[in-house]
PDB file of N, CA and C in Angstrom:
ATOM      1  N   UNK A   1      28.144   0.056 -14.608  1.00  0.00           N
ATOM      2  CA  UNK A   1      27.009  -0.596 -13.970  1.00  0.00           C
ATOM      3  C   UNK A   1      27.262  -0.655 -12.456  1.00  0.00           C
ATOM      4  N   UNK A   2      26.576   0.031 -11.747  1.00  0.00           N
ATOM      5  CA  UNK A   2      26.516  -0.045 -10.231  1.00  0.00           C
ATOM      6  C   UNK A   2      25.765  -1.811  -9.773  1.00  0.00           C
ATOM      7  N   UNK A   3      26.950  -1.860  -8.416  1.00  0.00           N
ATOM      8  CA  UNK A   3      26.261  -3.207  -8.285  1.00  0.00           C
ATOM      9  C   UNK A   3      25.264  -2.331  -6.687  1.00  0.00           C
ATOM     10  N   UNK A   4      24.486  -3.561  -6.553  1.00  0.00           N
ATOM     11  CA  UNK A   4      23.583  -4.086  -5.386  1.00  0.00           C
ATOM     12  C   UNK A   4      24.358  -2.965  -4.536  1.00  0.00           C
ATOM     13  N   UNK A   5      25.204  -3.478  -3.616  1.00  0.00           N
ATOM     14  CA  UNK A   5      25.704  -2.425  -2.259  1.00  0.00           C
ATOM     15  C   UNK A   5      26.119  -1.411  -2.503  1.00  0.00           C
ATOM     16  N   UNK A   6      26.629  -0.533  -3.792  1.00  0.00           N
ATOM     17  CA  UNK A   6      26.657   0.300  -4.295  1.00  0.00           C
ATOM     18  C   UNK A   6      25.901   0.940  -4.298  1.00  0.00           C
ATOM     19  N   UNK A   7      24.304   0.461  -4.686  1.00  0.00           N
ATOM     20  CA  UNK A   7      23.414   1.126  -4.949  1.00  0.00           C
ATOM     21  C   UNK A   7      22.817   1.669  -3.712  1.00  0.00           C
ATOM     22  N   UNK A   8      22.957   1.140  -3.012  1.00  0.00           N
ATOM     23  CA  UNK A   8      22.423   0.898  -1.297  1.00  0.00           C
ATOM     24  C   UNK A   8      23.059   1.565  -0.510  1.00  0.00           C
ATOM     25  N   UNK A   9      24.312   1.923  -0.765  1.00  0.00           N
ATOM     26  CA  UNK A   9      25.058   2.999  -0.393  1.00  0.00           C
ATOM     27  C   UNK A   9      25.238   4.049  -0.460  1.00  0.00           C
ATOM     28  N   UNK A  10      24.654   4.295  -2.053  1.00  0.00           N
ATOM     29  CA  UNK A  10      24.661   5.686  -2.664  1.00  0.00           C
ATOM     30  C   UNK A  10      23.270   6.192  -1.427  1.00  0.00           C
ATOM     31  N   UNK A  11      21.933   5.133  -1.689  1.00  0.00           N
ATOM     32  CA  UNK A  11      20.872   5.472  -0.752  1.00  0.00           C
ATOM     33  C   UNK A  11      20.871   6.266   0.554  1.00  0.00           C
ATOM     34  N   UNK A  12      21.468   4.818   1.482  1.00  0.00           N
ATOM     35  CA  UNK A  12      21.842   5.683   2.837  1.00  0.00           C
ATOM     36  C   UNK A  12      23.047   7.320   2.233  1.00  0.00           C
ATOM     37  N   UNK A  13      23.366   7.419   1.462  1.00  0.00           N
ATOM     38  CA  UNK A  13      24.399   8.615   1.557  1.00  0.00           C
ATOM     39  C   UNK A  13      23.196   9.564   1.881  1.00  0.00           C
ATOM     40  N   UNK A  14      22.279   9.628   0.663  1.00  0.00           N
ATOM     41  CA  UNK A  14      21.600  10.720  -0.102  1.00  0.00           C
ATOM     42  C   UNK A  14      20.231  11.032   0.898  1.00  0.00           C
ATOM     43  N   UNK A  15      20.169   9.981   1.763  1.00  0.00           N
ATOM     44  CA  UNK A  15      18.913  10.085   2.464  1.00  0.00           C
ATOM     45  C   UNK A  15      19.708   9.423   4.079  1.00  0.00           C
ATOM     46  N   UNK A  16      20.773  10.176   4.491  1.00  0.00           N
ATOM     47  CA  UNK A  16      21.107   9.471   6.018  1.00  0.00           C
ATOM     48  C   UNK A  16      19.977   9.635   7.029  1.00  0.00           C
ATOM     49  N   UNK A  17      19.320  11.076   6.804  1.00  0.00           N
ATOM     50  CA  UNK A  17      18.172  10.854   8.089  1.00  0.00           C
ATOM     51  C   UNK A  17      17.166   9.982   8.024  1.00  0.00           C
ATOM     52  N   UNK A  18      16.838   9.121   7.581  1.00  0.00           N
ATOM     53  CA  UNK A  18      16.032   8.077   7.194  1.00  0.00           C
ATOM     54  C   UNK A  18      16.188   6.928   8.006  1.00  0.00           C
ATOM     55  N   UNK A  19      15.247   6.779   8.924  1.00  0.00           N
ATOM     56  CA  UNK A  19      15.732   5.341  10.204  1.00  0.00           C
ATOM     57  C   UNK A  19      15.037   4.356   9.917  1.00  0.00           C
ATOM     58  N   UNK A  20      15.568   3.634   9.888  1.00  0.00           N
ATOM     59  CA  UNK A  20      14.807   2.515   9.454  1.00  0.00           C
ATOM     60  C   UNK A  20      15.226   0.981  10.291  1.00  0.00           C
ATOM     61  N   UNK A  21      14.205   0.004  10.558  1.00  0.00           N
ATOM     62  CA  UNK A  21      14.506  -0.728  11.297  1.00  0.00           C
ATOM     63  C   UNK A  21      14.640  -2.562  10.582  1.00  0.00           C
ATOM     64  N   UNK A  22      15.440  -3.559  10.984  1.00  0.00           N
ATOM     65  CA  UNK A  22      15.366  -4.210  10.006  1.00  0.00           C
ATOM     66  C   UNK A  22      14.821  -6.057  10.647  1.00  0.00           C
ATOM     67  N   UNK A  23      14.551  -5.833  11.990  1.00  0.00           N
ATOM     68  CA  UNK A  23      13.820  -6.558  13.098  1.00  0.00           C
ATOM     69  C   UNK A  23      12.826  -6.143  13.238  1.00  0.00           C
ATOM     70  N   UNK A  24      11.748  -6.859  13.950  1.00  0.00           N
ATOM     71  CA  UNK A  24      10.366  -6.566  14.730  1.00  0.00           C
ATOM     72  C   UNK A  24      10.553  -5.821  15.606  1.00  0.00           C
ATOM     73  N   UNK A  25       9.543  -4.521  15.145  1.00  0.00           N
ATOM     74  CA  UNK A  25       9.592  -3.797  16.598  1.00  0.00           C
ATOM     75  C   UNK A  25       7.992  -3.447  17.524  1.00  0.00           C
ATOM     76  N   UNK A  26       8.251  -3.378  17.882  1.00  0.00           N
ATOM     77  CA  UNK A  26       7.373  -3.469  18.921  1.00  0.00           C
ATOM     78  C   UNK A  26       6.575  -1.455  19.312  1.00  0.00           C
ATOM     79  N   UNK A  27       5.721  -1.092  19.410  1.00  0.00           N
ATOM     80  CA  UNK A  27       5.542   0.507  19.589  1.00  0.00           C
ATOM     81  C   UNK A  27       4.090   0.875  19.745  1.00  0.00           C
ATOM     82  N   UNK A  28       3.973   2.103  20.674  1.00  0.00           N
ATOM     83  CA  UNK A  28       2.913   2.464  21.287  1.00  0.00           C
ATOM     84  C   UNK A  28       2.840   3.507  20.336  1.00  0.00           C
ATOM     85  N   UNK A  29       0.959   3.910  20.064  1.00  0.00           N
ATOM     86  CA  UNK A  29       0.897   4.472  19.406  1.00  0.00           C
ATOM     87  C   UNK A  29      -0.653   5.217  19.588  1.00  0.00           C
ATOM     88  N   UNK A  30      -1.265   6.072  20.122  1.00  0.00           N
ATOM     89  CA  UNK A  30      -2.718   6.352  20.042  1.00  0.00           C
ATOM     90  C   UNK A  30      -3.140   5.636  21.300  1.00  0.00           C
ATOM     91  N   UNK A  31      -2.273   5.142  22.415  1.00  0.00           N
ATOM     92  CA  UNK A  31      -2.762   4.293  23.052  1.00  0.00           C
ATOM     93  C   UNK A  31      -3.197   2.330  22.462  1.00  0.00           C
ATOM     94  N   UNK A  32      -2.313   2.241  21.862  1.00  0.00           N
ATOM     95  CA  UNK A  32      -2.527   0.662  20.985  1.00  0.00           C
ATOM     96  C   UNK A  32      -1.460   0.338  20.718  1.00  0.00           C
ATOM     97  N   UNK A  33      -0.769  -0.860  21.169  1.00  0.00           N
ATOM     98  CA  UNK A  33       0.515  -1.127  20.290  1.00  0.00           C
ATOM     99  C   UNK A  33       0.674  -1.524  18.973  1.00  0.00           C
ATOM    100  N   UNK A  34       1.453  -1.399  18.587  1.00  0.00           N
ATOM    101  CA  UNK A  34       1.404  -1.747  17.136  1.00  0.00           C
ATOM    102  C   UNK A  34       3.193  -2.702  16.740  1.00  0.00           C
ATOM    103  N   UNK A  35       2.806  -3.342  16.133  1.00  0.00           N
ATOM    104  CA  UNK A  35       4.417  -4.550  15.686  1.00  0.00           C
ATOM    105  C   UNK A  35       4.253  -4.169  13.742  1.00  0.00           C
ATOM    106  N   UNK A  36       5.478  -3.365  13.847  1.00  0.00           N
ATOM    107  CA  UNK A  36       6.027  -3.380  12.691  1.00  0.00           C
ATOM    108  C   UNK A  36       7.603  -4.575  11.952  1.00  0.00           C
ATOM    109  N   UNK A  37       7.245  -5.110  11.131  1.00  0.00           N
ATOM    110  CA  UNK A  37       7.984  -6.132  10.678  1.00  0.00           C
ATOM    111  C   UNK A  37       8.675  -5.385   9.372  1.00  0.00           C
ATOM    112  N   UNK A  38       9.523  -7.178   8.612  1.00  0.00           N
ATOM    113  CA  UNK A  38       9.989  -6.277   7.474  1.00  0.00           C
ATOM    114  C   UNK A  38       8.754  -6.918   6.445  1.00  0.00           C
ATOM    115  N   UNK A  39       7.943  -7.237   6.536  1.00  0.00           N
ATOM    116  CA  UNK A  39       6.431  -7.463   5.740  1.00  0.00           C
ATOM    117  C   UNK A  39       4.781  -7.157   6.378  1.00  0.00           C
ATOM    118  N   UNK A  40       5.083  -6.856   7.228  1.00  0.00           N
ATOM    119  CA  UNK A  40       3.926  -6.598   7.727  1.00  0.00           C
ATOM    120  C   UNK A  40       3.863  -4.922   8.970  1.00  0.00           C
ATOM    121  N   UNK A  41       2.598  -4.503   9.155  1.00  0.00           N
ATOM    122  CA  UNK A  41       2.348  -3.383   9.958  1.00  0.00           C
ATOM    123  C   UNK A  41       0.982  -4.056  10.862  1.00  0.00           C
ATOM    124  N   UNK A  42       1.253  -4.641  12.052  1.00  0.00           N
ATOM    125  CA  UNK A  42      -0.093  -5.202  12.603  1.00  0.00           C
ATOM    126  C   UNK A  42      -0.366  -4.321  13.817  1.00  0.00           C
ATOM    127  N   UNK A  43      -1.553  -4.044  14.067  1.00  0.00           N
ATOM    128  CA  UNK A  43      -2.536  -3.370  15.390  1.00  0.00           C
ATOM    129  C   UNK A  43      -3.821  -4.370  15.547  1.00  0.00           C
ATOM    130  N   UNK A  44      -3.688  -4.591  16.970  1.00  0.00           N
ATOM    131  CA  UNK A  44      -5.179  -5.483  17.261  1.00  0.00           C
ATOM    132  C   UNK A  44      -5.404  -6.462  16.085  1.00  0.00           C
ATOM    133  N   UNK A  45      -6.218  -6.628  15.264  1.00  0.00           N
ATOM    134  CA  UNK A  45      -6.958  -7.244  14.203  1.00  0.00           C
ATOM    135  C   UNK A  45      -6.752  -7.113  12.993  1.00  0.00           C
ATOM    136  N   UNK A  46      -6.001  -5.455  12.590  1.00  0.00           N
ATOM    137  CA  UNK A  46      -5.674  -5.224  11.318  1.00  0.00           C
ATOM    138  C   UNK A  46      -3.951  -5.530  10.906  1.00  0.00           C
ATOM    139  N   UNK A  47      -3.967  -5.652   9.985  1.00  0.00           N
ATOM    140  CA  UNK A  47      -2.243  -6.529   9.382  1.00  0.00           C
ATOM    141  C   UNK A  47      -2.624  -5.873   7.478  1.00  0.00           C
ATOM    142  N   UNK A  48      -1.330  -4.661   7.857  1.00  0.00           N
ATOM    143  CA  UNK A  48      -1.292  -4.298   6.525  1.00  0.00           C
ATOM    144  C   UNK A  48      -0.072  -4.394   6.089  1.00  0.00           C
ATOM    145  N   UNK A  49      -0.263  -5.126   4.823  1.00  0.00           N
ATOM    146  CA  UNK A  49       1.001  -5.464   3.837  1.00  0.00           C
ATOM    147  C   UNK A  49       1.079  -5.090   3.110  1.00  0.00           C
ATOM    148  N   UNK A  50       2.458  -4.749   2.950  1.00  0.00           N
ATOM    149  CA  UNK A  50       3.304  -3.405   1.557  1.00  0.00           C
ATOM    150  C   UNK A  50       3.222  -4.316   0.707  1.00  0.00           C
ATOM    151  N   UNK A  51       3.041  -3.574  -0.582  1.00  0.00           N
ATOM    152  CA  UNK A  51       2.892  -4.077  -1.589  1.00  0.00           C
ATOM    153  C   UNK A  51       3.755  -2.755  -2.726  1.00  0.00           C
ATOM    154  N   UNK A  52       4.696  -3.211  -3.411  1.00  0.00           N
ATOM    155  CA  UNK A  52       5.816  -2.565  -4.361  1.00  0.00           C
ATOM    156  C   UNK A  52       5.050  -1.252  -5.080  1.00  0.00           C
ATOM    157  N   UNK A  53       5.887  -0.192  -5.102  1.00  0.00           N
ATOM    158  CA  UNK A  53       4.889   1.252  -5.620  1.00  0.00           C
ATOM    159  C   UNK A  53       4.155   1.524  -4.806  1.00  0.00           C
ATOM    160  N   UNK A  54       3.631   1.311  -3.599  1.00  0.00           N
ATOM    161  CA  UNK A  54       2.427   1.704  -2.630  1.00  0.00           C
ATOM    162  C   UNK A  54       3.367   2.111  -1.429  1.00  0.00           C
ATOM    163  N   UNK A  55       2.525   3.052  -0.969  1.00  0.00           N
ATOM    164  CA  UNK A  55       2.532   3.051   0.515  1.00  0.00           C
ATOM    165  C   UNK A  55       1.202   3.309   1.398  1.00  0.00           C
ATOM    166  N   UNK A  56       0.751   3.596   2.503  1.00  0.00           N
ATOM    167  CA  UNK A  56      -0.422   3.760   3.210  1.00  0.00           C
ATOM    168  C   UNK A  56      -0.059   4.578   4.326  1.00  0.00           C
ATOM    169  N   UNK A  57      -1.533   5.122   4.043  1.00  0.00           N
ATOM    170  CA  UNK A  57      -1.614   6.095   5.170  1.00  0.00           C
ATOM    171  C   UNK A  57      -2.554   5.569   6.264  1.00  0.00           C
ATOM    172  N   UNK A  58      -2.464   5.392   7.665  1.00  0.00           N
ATOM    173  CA  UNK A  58      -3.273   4.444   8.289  1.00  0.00           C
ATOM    174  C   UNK A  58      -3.449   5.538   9.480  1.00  0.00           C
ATOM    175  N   UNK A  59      -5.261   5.766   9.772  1.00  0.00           N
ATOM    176  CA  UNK A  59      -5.410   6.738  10.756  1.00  0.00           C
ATOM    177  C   UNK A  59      -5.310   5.528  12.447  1.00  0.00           C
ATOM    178  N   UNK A  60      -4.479   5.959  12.756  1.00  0.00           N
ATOM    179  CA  UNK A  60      -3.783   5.072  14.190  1.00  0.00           C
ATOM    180  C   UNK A  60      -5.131   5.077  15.218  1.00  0.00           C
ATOM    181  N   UNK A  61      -6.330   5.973  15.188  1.00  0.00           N
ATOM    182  CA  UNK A  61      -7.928   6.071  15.915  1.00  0.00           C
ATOM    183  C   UNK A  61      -8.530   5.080  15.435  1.00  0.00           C
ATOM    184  N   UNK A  62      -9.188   5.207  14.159  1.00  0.00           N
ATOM    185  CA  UNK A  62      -9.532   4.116  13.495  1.00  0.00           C
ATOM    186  C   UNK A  62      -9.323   3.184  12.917  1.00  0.00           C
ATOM    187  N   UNK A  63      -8.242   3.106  12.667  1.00  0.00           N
ATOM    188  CA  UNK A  63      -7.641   1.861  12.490  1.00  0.00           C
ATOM    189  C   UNK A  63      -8.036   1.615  10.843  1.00  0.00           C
ATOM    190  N   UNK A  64      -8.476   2.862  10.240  1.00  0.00           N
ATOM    191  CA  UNK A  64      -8.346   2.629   8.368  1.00  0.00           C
ATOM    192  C   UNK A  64      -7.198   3.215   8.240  1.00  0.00           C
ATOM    193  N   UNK A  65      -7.289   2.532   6.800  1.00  0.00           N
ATOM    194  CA  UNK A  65      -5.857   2.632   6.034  1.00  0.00           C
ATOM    195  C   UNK A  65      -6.266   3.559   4.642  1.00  0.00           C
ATOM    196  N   UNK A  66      -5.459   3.452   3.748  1.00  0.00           N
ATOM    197  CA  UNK A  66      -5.871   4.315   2.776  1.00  0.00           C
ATOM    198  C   UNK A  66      -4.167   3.616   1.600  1.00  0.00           C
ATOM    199  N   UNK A  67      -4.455   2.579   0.771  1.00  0.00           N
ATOM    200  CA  UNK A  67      -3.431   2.578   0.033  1.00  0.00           C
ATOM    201  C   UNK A  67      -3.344   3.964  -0.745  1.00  0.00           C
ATOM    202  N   UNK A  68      -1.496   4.039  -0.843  1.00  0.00           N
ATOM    203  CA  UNK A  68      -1.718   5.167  -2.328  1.00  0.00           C
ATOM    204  C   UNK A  68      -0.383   4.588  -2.722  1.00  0.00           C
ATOM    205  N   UNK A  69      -1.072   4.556  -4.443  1.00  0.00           N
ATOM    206  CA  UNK A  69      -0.384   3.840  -5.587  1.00  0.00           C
ATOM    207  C   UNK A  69       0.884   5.137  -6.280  1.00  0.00           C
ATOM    208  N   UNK A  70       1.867   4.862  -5.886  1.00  0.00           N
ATOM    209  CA  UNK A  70       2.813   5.653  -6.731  1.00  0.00           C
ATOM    210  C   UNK A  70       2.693   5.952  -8.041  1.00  0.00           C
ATOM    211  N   UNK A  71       3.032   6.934  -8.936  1.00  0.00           N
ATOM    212  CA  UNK A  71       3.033   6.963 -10.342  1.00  0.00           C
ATOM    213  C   UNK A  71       3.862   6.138 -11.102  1.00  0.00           C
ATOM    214  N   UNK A  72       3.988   4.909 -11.171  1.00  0.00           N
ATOM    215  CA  UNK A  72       4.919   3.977 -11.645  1.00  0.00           C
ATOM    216  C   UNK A  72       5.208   3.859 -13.591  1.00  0.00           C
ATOM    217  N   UNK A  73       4.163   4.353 -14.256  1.00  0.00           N
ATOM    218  CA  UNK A  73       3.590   4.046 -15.039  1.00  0.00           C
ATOM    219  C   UNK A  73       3.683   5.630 -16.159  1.00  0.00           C
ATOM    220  N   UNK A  74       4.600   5.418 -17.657  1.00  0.00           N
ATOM    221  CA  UNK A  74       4.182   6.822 -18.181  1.00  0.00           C
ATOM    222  C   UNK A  74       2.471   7.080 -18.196  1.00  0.00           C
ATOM    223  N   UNK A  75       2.209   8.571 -18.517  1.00  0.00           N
ATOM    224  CA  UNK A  75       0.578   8.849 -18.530  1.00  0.00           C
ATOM    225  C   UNK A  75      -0.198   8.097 -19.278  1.00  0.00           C
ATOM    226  N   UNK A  76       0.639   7.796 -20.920  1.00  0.00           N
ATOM    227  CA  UNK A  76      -0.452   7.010 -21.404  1.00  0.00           C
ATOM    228  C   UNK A  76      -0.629   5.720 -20.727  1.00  0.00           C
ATOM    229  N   UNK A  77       0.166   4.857 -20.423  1.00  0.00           N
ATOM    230  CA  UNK A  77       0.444   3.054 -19.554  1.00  0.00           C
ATOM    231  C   UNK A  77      -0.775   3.512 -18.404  1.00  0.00           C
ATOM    232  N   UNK A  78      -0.816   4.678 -17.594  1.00  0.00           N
ATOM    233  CA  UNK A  78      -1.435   5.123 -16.651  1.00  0.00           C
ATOM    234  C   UNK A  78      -3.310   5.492 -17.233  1.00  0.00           C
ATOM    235  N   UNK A  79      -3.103   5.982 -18.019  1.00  0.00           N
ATOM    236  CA  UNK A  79      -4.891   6.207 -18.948  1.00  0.00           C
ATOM    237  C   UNK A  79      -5.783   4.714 -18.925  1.00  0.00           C
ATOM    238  N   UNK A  80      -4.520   3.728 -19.757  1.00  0.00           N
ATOM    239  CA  UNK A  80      -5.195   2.703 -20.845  1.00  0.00           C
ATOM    240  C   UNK A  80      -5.604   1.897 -19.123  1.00  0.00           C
ATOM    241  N   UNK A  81      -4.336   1.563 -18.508  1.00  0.00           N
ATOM    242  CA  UNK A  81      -4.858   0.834 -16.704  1.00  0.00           C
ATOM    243  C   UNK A  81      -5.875   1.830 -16.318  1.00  0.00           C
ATOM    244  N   UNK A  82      -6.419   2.876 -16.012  1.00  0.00           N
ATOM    245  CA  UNK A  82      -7.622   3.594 -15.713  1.00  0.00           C
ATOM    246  C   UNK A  82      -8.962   3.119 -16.452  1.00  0.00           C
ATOM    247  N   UNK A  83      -8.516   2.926 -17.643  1.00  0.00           N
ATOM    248  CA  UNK A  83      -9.710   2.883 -18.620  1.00  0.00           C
ATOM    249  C   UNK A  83      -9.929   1.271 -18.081  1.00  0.00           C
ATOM    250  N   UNK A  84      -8.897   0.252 -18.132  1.00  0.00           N
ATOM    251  CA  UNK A  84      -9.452  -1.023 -17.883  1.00  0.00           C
ATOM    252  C   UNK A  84      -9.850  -1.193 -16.898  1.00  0.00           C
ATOM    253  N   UNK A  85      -9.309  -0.476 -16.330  1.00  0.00           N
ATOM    254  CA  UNK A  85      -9.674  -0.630 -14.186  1.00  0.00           C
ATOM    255  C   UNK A  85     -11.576  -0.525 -14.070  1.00  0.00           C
ATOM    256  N   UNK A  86     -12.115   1.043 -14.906  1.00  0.00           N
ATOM    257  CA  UNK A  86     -13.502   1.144 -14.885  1.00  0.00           C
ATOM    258  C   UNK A  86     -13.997   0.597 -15.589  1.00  0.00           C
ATOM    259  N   UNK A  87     -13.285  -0.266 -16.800  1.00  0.00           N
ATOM    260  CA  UNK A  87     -14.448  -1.518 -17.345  1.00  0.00           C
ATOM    261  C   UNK A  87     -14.725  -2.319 -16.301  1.00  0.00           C
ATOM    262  N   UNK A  88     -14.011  -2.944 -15.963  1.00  0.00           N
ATOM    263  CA  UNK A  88     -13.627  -3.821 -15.105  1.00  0.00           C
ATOM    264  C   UNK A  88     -14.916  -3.562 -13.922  1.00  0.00           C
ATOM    265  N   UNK A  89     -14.367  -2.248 -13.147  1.00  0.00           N
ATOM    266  CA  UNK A  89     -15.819  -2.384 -12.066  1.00  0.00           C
ATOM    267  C   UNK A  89     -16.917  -1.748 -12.320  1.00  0.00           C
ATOM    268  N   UNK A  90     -17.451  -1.424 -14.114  1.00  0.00           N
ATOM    269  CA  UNK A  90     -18.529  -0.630 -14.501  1.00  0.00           C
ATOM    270  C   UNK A  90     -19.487  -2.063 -14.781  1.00  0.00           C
ATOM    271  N   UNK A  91     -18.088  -3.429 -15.312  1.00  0.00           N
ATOM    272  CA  UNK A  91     -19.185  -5.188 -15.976  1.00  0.00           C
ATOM    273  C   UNK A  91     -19.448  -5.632 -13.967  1.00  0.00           C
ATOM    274  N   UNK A  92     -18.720  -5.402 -13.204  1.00  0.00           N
ATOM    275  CA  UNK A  92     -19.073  -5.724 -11.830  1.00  0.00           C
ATOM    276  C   UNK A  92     -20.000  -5.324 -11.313  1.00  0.00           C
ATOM    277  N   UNK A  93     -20.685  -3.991 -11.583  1.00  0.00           N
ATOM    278  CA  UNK A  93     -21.675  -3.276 -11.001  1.00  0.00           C
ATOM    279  C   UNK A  93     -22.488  -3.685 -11.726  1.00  0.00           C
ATOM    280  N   UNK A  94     -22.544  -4.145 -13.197  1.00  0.00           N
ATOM    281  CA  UNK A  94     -24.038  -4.133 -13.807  1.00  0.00           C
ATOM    282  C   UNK A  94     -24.149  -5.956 -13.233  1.00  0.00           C
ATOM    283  N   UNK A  95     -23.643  -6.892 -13.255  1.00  0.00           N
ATOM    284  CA  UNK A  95     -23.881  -7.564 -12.754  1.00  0.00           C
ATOM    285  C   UNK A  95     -24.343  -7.954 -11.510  1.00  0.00           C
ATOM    286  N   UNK A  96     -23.800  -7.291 -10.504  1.00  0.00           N
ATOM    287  CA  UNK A  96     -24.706  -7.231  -9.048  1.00  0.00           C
ATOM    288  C   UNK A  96     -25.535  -6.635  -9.204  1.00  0.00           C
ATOM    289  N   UNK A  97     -25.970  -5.539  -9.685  1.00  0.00           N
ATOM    290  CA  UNK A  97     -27.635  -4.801 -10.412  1.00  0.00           C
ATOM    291  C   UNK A  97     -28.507  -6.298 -10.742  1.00  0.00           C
ATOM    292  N   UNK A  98     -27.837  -6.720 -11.589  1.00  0.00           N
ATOM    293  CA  UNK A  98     -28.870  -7.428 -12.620  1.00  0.00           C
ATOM    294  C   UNK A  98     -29.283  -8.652 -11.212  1.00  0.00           C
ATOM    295  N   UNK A  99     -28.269  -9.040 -10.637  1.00  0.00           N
ATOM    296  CA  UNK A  99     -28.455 -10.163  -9.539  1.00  0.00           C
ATOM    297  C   UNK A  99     -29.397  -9.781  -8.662  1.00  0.00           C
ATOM    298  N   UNK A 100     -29.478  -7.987  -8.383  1.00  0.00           N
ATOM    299  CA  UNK A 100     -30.230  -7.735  -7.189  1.00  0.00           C
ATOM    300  C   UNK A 100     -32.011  -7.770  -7.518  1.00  0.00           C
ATOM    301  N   UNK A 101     -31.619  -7.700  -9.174  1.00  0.00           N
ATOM    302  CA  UNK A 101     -33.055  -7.041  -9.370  1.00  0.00           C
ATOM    303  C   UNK A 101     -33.928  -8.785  -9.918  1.00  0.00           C
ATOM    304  N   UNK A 102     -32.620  -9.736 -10.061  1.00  0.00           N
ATOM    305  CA  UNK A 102     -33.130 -11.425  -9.933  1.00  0.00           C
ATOM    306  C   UNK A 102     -34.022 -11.157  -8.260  1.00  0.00           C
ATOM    307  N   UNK A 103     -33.517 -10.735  -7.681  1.00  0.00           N
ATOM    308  CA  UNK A 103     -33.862 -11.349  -6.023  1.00  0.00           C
ATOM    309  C   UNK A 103     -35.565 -10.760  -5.716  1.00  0.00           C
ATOM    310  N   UNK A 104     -35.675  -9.575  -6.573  1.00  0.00           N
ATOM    311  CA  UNK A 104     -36.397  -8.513  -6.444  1.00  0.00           C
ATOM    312  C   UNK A 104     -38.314  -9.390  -7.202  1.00  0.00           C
TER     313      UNK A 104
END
């Protein structure tokens, strides 16, 4: 059983070019600064937070982001969360329908 700094060690071995910072830093970027933390990525108004399995792609012009969800999950674990995900916003949509067509 590998412990904790072990494991963390093997890391930096296998991936040394990998820089990484473990303070606030401070950085120009597109013309905008931007403060990267060890929880947060903030510019102007926007503050995006990592969240485990994700990372983001953030266009530094506009200032969108774009989560993307790692494959964490075998295919089927990955189907059955798909399938609930579009129940989920297929009962959301018929309900704002039904609300819009109350207003109507």
């Amino acid at each position: 059983m590998r412990t904790k700094s072990e494991t963390i060690e093997r890391f930096f071995k296998e991936f040394d070019d990998i820089s990484y910072t473990e303070s606030t830093i401070r950085f120009m970027q597109d013309q905008k600064e931007w403060i990267l933390t060890n929880t947060s990525l903030q510019c102007e108004d926007v503050c995006i937070r990592p969240f485990s399995g994700t990372y983001c792609l953030v266009d530094t012009e506009t200032l969108q982001y774009e989560r993307i969800y790692l494959d964490l999950f075998p295919q089927e674990e990955t189907d059955l969360a798909t399938i609930f995900t579009e129940a989920i916003q297929d009962a959301l949509r018929k309900i704002s329908g039904s609300k819009e067509k109350m207003k109507s």
